[in-house]
N, C-alpha and C. Protein backbone atom coordinates (compact mmCIF):
# COMPACT_ATOMS: atom_id res chain seq x y z
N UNK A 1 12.95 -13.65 -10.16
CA UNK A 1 12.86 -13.73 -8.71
C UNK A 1 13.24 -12.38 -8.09
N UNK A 2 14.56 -12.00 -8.68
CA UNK A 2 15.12 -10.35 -8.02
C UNK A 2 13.73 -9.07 -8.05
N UNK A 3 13.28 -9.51 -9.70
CA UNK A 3 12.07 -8.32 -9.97
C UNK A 3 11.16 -8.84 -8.96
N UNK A 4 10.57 -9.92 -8.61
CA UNK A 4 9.36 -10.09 -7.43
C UNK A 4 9.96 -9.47 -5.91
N UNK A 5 10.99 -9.81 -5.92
CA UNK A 5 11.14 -9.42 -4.44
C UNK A 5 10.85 -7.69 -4.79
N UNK A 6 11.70 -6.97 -5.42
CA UNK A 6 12.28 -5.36 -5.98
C UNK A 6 10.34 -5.08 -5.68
N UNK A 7 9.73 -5.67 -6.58
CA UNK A 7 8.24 -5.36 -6.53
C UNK A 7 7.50 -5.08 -4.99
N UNK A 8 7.38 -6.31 -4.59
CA UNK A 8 7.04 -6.80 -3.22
C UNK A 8 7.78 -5.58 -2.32
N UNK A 9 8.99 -5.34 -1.97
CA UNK A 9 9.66 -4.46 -1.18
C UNK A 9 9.11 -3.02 -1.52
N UNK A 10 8.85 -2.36 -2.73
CA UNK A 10 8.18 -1.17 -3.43
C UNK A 10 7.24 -1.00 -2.52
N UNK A 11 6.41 -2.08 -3.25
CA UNK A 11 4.69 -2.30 -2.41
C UNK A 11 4.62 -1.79 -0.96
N UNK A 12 5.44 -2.87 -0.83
CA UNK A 12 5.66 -2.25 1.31
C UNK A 12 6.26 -1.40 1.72
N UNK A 13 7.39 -0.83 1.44
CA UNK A 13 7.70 0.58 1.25
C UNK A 13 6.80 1.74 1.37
N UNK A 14 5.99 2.00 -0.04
CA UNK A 14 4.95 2.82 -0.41
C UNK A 14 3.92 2.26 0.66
N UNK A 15 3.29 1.72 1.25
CA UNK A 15 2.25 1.51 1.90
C UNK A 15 2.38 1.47 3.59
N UNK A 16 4.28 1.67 3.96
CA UNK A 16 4.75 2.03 4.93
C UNK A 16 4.64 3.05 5.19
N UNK A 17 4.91 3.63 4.08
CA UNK A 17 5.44 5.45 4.69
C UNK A 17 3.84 5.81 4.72
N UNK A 18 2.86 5.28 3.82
CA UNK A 18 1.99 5.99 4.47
C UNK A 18 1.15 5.62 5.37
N UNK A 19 1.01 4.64 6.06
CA UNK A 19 0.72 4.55 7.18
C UNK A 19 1.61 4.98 8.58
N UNK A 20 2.80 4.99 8.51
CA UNK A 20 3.75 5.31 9.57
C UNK A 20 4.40 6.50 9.41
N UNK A 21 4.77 6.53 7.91
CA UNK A 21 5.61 7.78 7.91
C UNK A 21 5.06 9.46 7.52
N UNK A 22 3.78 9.22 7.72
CA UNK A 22 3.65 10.67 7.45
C UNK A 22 2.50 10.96 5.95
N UNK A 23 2.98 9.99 5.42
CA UNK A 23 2.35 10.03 3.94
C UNK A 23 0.66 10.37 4.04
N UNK A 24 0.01 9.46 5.07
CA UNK A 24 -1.23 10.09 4.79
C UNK A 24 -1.67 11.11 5.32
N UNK A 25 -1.36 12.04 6.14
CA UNK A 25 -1.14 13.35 6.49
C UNK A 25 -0.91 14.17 5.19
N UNK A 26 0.13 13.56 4.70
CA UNK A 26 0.58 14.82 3.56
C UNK A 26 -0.38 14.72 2.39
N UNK A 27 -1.09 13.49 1.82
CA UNK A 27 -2.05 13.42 0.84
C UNK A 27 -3.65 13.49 1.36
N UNK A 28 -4.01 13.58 2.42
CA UNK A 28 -5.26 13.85 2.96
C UNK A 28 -5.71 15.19 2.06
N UNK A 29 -6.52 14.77 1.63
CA UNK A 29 -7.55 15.49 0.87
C UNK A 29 -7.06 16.45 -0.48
N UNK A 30 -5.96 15.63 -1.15
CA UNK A 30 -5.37 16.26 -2.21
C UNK A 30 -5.82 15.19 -3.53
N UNK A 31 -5.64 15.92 -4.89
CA UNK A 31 -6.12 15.21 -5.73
C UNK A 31 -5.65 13.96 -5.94
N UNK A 32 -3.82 14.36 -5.28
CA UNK A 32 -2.66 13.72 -5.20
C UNK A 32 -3.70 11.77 -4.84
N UNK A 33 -3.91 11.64 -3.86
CA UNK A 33 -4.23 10.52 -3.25
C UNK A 33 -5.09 9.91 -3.70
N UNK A 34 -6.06 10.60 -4.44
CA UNK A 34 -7.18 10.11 -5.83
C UNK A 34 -6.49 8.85 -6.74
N UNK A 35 -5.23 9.80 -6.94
CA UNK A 35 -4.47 8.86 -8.03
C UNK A 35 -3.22 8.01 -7.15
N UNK A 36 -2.73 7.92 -6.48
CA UNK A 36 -1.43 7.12 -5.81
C UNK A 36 -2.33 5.91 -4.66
N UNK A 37 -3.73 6.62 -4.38
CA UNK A 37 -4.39 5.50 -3.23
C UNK A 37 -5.17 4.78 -3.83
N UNK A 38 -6.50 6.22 -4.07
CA UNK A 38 -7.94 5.10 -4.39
C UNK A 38 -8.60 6.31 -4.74
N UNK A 39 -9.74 5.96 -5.91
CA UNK A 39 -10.45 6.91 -6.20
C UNK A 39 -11.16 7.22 -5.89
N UNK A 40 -11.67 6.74 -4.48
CA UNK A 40 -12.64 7.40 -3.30
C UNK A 40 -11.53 8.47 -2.12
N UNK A 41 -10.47 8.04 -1.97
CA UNK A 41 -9.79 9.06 -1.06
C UNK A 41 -9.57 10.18 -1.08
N UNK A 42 -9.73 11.05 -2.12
CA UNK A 42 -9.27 12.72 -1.49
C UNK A 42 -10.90 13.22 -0.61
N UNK A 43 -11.90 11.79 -0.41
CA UNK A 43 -12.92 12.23 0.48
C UNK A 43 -12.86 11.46 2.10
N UNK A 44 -11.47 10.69 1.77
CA UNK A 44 -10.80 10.28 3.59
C UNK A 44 -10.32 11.12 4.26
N UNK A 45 -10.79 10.90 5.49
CA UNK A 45 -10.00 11.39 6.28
C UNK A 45 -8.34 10.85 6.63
N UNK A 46 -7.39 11.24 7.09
CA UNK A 46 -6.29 11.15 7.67
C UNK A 46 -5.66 9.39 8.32
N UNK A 47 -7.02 9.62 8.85
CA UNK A 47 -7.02 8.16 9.27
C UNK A 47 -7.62 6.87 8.60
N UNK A 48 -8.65 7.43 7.51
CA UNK A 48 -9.82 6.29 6.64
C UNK A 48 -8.23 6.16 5.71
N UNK A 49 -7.56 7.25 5.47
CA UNK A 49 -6.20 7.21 4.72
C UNK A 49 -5.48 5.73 5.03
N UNK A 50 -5.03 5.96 6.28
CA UNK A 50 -3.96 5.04 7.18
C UNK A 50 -4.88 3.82 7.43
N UNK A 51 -6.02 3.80 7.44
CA UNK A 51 -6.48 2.16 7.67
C UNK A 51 -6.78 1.09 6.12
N UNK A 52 -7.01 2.42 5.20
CA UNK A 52 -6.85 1.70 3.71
C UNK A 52 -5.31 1.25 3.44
N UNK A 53 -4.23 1.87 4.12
CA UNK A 53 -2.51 1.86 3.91
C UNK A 53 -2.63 0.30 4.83
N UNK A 54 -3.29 0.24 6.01
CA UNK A 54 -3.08 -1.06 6.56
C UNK A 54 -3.60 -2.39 6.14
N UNK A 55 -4.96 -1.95 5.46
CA UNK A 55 -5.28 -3.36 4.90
C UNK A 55 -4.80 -3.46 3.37
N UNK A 56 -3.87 -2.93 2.78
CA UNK A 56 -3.16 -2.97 1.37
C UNK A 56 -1.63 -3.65 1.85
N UNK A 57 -1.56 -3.35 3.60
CA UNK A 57 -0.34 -3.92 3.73
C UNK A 57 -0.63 -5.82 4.11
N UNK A 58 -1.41 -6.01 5.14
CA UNK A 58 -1.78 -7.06 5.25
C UNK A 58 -2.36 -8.26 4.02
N UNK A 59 -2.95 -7.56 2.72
CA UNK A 59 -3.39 -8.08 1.48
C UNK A 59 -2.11 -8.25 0.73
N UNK A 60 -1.38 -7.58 1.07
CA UNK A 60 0.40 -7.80 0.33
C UNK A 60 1.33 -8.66 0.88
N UNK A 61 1.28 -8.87 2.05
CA UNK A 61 1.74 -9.44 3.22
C UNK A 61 1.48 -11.09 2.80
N UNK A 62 0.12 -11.66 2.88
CA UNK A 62 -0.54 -12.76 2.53
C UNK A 62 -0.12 -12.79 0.90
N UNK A 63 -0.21 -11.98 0.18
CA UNK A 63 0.43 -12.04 -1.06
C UNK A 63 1.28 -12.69 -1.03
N UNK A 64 2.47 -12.12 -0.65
CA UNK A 64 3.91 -12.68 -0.37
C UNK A 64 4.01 -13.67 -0.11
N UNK A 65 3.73 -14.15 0.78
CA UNK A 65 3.09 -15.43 1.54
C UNK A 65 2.74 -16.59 0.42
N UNK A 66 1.54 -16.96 0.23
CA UNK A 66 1.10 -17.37 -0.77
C UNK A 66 2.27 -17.15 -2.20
N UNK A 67 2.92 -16.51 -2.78
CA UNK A 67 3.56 -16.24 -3.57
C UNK A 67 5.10 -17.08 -3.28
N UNK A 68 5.53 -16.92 -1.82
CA UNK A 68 6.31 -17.49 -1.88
C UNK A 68 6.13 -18.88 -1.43
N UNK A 69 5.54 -19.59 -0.92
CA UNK A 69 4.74 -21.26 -1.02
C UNK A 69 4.17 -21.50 -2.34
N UNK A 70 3.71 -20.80 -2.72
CA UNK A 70 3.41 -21.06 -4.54
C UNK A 70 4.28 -20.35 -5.56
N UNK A 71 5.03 -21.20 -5.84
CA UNK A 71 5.99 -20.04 -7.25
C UNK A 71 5.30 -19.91 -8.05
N UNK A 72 4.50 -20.96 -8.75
CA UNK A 72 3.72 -20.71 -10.02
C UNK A 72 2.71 -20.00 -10.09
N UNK A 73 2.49 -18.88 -8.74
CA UNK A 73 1.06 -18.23 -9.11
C UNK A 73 1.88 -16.51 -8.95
N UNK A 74 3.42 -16.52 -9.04
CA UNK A 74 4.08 -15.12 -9.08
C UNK A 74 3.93 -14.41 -10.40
């Protein structure tokens, strides 16, 4: 249970900072974001960055969700 939450909190963390904190600014168009985002992004823009960071947060979000009403599918 501790490792799902530790996981879950990571997830949103990492997908915070880069939508809010700066993160996709700093990986916009580096090889960097190829590998930490998606292997179409070092051809996003700044913002195609931050709206892929928002729907990874909302798909995690419902994760959680679902995860925590269903234990057996964690």
């Amino acid at each position: 249970m501790l490792l799902w939450l530790l996981g879950h909190a990571l997830y949103a963390a990492w997908w915070s900072w880069v939508l809010w904190g700066g993160g996709a600014r700093w990986l916009e168009g580096s090889w960097l974001s190829g590998f930490l985002v998606s292997l179409f992004a070092p051809r996003w823009s700044e913002d195609g960055i931050r709206l892929f960071a928002l729907l990874m947060l909302c798909i995690g979000g419902v994760s959680f969700i679902a995860e925590l009403l269903y234990p057996q599918w964690r």
